[in-house]
PDB file of N, CA and C in Angstrom:
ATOM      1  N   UNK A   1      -6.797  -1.745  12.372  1.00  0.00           N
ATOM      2  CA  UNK A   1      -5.441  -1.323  12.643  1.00  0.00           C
ATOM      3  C   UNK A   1      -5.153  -1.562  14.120  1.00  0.00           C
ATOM      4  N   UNK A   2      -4.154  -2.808  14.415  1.00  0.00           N
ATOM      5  CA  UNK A   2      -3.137  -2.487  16.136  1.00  0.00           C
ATOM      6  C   UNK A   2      -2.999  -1.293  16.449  1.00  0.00           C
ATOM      7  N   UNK A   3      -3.409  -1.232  17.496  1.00  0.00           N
ATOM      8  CA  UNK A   3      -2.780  -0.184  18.301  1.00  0.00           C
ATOM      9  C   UNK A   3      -0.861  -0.144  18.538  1.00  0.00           C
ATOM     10  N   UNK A   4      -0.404  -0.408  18.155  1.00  0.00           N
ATOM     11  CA  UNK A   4       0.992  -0.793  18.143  1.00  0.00           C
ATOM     12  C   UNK A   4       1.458  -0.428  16.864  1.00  0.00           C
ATOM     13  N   UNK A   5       0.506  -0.293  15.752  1.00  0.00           N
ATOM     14  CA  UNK A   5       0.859  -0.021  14.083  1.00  0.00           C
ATOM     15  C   UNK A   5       1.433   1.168  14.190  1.00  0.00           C
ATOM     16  N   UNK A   6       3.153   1.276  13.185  1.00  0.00           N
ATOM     17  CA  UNK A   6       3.244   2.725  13.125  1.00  0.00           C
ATOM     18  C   UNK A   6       2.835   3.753  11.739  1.00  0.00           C
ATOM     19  N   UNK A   7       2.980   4.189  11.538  1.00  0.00           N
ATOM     20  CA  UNK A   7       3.072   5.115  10.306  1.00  0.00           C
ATOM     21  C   UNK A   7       3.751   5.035   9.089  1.00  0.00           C
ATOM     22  N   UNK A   8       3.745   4.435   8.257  1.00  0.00           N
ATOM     23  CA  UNK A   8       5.402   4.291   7.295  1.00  0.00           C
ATOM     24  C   UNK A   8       5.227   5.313   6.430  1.00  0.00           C
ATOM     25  N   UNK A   9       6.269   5.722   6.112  1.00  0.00           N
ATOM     26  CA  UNK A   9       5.955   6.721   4.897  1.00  0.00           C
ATOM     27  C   UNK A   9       6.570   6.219   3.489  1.00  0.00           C
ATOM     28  N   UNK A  10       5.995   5.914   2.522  1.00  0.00           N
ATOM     29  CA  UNK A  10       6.038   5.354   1.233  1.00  0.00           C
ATOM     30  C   UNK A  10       6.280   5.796  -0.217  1.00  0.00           C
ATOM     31  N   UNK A  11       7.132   6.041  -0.754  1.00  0.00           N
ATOM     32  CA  UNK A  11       7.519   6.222  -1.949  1.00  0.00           C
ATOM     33  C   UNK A  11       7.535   5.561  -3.212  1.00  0.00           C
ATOM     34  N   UNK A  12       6.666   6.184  -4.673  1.00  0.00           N
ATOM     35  CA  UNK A  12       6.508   5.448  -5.464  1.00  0.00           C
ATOM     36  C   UNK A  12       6.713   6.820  -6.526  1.00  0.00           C
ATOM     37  N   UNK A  13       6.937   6.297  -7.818  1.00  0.00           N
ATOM     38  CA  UNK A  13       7.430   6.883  -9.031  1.00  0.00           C
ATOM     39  C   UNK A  13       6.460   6.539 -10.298  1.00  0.00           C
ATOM     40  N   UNK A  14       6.006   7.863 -10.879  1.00  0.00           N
ATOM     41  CA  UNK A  14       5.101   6.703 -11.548  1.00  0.00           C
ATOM     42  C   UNK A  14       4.792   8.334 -12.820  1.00  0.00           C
ATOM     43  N   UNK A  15       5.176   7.852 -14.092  1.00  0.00           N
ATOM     44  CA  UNK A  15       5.313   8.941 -15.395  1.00  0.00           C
ATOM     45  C   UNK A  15       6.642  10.468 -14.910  1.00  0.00           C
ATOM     46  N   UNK A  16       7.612   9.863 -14.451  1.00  0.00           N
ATOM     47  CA  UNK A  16       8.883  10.631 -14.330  1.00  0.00           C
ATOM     48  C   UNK A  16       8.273  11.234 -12.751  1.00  0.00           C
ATOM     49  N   UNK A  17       7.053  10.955 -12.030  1.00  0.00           N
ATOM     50  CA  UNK A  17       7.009  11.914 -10.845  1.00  0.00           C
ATOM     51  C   UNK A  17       7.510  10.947  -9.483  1.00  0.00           C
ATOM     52  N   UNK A  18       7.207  11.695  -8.462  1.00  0.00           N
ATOM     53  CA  UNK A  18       7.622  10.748  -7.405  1.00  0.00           C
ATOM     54  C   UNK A  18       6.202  11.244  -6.539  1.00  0.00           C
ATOM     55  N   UNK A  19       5.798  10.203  -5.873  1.00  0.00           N
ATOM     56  CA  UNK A  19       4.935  10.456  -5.078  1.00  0.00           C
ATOM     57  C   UNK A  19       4.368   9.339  -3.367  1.00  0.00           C
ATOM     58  N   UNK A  20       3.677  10.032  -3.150  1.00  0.00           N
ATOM     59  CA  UNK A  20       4.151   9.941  -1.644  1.00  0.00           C
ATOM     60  C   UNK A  20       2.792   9.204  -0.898  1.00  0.00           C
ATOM     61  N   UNK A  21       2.920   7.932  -0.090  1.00  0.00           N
ATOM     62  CA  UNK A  21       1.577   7.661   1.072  1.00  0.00           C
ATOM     63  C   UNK A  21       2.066   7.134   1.759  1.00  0.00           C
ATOM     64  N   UNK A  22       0.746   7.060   2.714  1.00  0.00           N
ATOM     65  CA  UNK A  22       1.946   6.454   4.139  1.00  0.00           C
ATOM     66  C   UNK A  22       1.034   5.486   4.611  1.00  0.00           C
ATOM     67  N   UNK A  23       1.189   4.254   5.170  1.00  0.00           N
ATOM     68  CA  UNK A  23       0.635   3.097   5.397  1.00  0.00           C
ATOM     69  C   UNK A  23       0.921   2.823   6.841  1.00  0.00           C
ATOM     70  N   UNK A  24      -0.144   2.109   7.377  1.00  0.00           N
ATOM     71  CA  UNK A  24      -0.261   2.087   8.434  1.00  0.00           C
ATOM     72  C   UNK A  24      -0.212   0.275   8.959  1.00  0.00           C
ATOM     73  N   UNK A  25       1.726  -0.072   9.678  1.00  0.00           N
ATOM     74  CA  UNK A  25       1.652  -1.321   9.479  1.00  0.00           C
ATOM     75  C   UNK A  25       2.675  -1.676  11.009  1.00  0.00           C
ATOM     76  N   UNK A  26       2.688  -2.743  10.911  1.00  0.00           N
ATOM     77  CA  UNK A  26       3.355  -2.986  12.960  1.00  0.00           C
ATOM     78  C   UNK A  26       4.854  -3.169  11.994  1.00  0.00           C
ATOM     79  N   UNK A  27       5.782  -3.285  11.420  1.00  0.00           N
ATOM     80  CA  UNK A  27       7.005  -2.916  11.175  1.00  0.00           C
ATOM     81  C   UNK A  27       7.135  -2.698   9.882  1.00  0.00           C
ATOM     82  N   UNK A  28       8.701  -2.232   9.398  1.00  0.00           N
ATOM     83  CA  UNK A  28       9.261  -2.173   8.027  1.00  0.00           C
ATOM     84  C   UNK A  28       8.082  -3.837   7.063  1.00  0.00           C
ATOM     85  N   UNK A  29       8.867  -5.091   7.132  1.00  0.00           N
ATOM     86  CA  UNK A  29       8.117  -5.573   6.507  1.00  0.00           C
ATOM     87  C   UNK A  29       6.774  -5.759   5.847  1.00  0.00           C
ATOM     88  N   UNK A  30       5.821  -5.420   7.582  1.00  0.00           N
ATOM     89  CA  UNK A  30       4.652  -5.251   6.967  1.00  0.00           C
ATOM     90  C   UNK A  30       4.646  -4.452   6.125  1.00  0.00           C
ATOM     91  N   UNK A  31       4.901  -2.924   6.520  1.00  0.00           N
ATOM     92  CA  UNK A  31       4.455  -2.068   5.631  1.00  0.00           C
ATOM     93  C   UNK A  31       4.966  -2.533   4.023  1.00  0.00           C
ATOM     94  N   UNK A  32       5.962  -3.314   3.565  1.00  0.00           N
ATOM     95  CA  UNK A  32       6.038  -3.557   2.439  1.00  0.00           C
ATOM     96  C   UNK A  32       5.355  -4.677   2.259  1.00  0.00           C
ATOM     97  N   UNK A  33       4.373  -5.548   2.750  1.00  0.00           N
ATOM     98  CA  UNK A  33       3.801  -5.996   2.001  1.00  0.00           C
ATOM     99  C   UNK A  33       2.046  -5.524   1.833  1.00  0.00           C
ATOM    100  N   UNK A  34       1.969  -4.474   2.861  1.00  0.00           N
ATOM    101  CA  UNK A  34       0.804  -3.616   2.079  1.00  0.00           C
ATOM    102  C   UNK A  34       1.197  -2.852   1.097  1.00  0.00           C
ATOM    103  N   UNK A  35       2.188  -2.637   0.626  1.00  0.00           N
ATOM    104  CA  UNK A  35       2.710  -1.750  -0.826  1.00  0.00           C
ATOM    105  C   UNK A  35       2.438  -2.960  -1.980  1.00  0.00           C
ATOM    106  N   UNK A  36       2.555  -4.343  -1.962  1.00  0.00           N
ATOM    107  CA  UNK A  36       2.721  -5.271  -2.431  1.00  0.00           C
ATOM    108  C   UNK A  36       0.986  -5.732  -2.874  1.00  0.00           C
ATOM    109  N   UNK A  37       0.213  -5.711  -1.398  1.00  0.00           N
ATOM    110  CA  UNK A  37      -1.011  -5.911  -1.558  1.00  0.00           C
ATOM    111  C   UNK A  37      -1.722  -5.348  -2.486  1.00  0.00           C
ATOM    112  N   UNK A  38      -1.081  -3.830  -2.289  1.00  0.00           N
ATOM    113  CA  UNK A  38      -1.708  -2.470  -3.382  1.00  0.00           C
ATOM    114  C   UNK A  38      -1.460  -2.518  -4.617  1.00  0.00           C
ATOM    115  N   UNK A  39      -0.284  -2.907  -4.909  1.00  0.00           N
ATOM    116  CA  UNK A  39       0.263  -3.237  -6.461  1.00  0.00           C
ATOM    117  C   UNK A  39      -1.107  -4.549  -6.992  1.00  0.00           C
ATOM    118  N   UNK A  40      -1.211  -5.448  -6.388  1.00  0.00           N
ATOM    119  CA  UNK A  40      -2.417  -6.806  -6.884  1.00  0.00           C
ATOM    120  C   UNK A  40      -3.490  -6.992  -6.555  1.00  0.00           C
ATOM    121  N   UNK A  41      -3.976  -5.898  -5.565  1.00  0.00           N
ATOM    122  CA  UNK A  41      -5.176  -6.049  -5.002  1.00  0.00           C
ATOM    123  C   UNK A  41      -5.977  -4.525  -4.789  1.00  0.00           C
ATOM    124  N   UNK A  42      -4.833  -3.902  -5.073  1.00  0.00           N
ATOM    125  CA  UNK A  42      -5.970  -1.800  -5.187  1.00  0.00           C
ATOM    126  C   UNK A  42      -6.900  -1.485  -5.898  1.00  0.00           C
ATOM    127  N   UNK A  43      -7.602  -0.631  -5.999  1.00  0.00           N
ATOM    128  CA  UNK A  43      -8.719   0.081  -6.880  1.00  0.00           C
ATOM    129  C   UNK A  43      -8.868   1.261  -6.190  1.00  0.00           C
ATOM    130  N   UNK A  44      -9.263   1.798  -7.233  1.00  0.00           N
ATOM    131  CA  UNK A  44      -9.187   3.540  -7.186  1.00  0.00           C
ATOM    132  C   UNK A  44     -11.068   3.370  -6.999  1.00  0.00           C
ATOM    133  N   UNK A  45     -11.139   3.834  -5.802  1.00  0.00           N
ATOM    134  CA  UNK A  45     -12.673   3.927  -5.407  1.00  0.00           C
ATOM    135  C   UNK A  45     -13.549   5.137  -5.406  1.00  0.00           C
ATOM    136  N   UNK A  46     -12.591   6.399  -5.927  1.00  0.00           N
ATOM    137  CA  UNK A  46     -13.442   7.466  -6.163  1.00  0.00           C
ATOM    138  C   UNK A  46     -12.387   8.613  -6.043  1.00  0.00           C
ATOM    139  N   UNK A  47     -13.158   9.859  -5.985  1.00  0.00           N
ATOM    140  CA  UNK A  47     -12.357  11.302  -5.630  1.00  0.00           C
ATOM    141  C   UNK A  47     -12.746  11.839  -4.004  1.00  0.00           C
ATOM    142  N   UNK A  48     -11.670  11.787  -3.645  1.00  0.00           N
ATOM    143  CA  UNK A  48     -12.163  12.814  -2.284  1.00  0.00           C
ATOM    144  C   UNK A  48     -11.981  13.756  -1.936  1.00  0.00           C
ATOM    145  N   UNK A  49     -13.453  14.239  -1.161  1.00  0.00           N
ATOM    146  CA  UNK A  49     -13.650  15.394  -1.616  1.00  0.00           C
ATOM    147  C   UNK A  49     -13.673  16.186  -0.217  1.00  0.00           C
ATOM    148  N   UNK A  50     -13.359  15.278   0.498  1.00  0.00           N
ATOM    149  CA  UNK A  50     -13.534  15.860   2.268  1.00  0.00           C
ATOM    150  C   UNK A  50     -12.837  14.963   3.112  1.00  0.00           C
ATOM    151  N   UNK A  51     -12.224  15.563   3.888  1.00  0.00           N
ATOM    152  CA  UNK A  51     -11.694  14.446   5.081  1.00  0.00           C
ATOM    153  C   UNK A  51     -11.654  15.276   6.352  1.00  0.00           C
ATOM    154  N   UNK A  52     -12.260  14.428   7.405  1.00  0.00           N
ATOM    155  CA  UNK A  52     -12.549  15.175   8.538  1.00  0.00           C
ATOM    156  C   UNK A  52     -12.120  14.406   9.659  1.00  0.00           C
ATOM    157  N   UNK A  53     -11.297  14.999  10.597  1.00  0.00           N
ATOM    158  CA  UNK A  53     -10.595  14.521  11.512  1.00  0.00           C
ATOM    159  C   UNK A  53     -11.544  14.585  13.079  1.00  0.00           C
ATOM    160  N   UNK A  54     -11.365  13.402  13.136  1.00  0.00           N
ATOM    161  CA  UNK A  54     -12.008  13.269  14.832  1.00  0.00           C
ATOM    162  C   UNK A  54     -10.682  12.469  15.485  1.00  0.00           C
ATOM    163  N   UNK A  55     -11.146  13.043  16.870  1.00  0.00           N
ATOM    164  CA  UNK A  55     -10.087  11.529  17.956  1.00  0.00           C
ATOM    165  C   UNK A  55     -11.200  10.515  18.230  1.00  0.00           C
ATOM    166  N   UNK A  56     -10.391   9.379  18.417  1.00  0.00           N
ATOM    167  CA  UNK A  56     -10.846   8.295  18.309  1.00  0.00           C
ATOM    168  C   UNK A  56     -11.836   7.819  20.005  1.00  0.00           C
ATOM    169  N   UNK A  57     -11.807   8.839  20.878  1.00  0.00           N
ATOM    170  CA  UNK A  57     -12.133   9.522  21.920  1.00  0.00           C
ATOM    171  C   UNK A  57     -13.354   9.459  21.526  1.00  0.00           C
ATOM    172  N   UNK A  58     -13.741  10.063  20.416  1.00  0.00           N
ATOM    173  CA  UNK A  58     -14.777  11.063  20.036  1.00  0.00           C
ATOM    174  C   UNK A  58     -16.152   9.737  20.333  1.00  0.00           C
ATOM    175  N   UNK A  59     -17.131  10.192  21.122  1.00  0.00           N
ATOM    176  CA  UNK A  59     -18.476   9.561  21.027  1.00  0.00           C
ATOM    177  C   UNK A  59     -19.405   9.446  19.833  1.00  0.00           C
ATOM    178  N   UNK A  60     -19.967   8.700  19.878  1.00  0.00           N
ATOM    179  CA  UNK A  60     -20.899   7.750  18.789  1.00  0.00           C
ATOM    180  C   UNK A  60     -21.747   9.481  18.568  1.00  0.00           C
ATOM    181  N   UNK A  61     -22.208  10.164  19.233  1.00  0.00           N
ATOM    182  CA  UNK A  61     -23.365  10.978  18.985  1.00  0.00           C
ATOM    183  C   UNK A  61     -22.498  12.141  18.485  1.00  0.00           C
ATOM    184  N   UNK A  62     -21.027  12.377  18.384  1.00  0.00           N
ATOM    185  CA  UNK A  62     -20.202  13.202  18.059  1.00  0.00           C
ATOM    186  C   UNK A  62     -20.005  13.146  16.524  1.00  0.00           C
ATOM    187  N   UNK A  63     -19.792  11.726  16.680  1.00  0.00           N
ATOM    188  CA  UNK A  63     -20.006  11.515  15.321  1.00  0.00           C
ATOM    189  C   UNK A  63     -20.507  11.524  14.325  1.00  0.00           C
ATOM    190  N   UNK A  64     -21.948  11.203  14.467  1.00  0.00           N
ATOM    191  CA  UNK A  64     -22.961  11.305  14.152  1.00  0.00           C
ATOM    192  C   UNK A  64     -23.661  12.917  13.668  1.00  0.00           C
ATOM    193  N   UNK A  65     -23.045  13.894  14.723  1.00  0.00           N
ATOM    194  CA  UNK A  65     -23.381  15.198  13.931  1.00  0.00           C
ATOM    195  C   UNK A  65     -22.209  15.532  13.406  1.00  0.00           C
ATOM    196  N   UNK A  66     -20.896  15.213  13.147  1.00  0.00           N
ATOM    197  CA  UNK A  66     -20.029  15.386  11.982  1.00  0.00           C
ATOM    198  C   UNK A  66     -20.766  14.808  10.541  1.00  0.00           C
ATOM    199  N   UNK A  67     -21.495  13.717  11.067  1.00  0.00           N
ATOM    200  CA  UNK A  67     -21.961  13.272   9.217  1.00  0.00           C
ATOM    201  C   UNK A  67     -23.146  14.212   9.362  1.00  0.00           C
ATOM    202  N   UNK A  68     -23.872  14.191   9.652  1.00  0.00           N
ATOM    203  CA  UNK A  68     -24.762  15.267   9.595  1.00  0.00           C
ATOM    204  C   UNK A  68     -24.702  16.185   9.196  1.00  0.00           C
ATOM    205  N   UNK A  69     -23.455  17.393   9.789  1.00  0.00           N
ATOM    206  CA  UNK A  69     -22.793  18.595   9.432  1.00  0.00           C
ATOM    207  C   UNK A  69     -22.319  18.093   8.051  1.00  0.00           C
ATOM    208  N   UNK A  70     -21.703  17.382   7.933  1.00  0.00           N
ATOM    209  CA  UNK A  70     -21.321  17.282   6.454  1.00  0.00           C
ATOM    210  C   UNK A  70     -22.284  16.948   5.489  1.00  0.00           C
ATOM    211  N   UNK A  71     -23.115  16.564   5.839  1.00  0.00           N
ATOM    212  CA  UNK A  71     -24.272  15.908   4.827  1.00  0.00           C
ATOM    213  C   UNK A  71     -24.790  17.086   4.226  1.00  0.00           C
ATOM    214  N   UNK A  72     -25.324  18.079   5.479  1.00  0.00           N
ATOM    215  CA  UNK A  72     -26.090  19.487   5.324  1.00  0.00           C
ATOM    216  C   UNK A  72     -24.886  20.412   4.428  1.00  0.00           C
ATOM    217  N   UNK A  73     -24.132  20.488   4.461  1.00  0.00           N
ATOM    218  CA  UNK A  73     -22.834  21.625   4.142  1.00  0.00           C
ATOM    219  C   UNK A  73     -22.230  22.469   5.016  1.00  0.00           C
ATOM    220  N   UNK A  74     -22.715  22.074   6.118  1.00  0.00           N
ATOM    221  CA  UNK A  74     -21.902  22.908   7.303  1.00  0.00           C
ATOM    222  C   UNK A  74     -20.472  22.872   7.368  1.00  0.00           C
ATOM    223  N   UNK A  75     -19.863  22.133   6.403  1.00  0.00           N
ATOM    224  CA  UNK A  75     -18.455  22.061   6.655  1.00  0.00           C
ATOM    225  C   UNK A  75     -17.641  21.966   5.161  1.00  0.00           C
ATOM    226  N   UNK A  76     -17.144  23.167   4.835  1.00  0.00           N
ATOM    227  CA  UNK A  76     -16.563  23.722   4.081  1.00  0.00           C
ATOM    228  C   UNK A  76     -15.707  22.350   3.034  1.00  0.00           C
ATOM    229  N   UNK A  77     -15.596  22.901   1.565  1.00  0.00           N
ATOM    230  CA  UNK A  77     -15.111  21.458   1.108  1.00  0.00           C
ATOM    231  C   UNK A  77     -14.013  22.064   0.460  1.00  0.00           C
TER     232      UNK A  77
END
């Protein structure tokens, strides 16, 4: 991802619902043709079950005991 990429926020409809992601693309266009990509090229790669936020700041050894902590269960799911 550019550092310049913004945020899009994305809308799709799918068995009467509406639902919501947001893609990360350098303008309007792009972001529609990662919606496009996703329609011919997605797969559903699993359930998730954790997501853990670092800044991008964050050091290699910081990191490293976030997977750790998570590996062990130190961090709530």
């Amino acid at each position: 991802m550019a550092d310049t990429d913004k945020e899009f926020v994305c809308t799709y409809r799918h068995r009467g619902q509406e639902y919501g992601i947001n893609v990360h693309a350098a303008d309007y266009k792009d972001a529609s043709a990662h919606l496009r990509a996703i329609g011919t090229t997605g797969s559903v790669d699993g359930v998730l079950v954790m997501s853990v936020s670092l800044p991008s700041t964050a050091s290699l050894w910081r990191r490293l005991q976030v997977a750790v902590g998570v590996l062990l269960g130190r961090y709530g799911r």
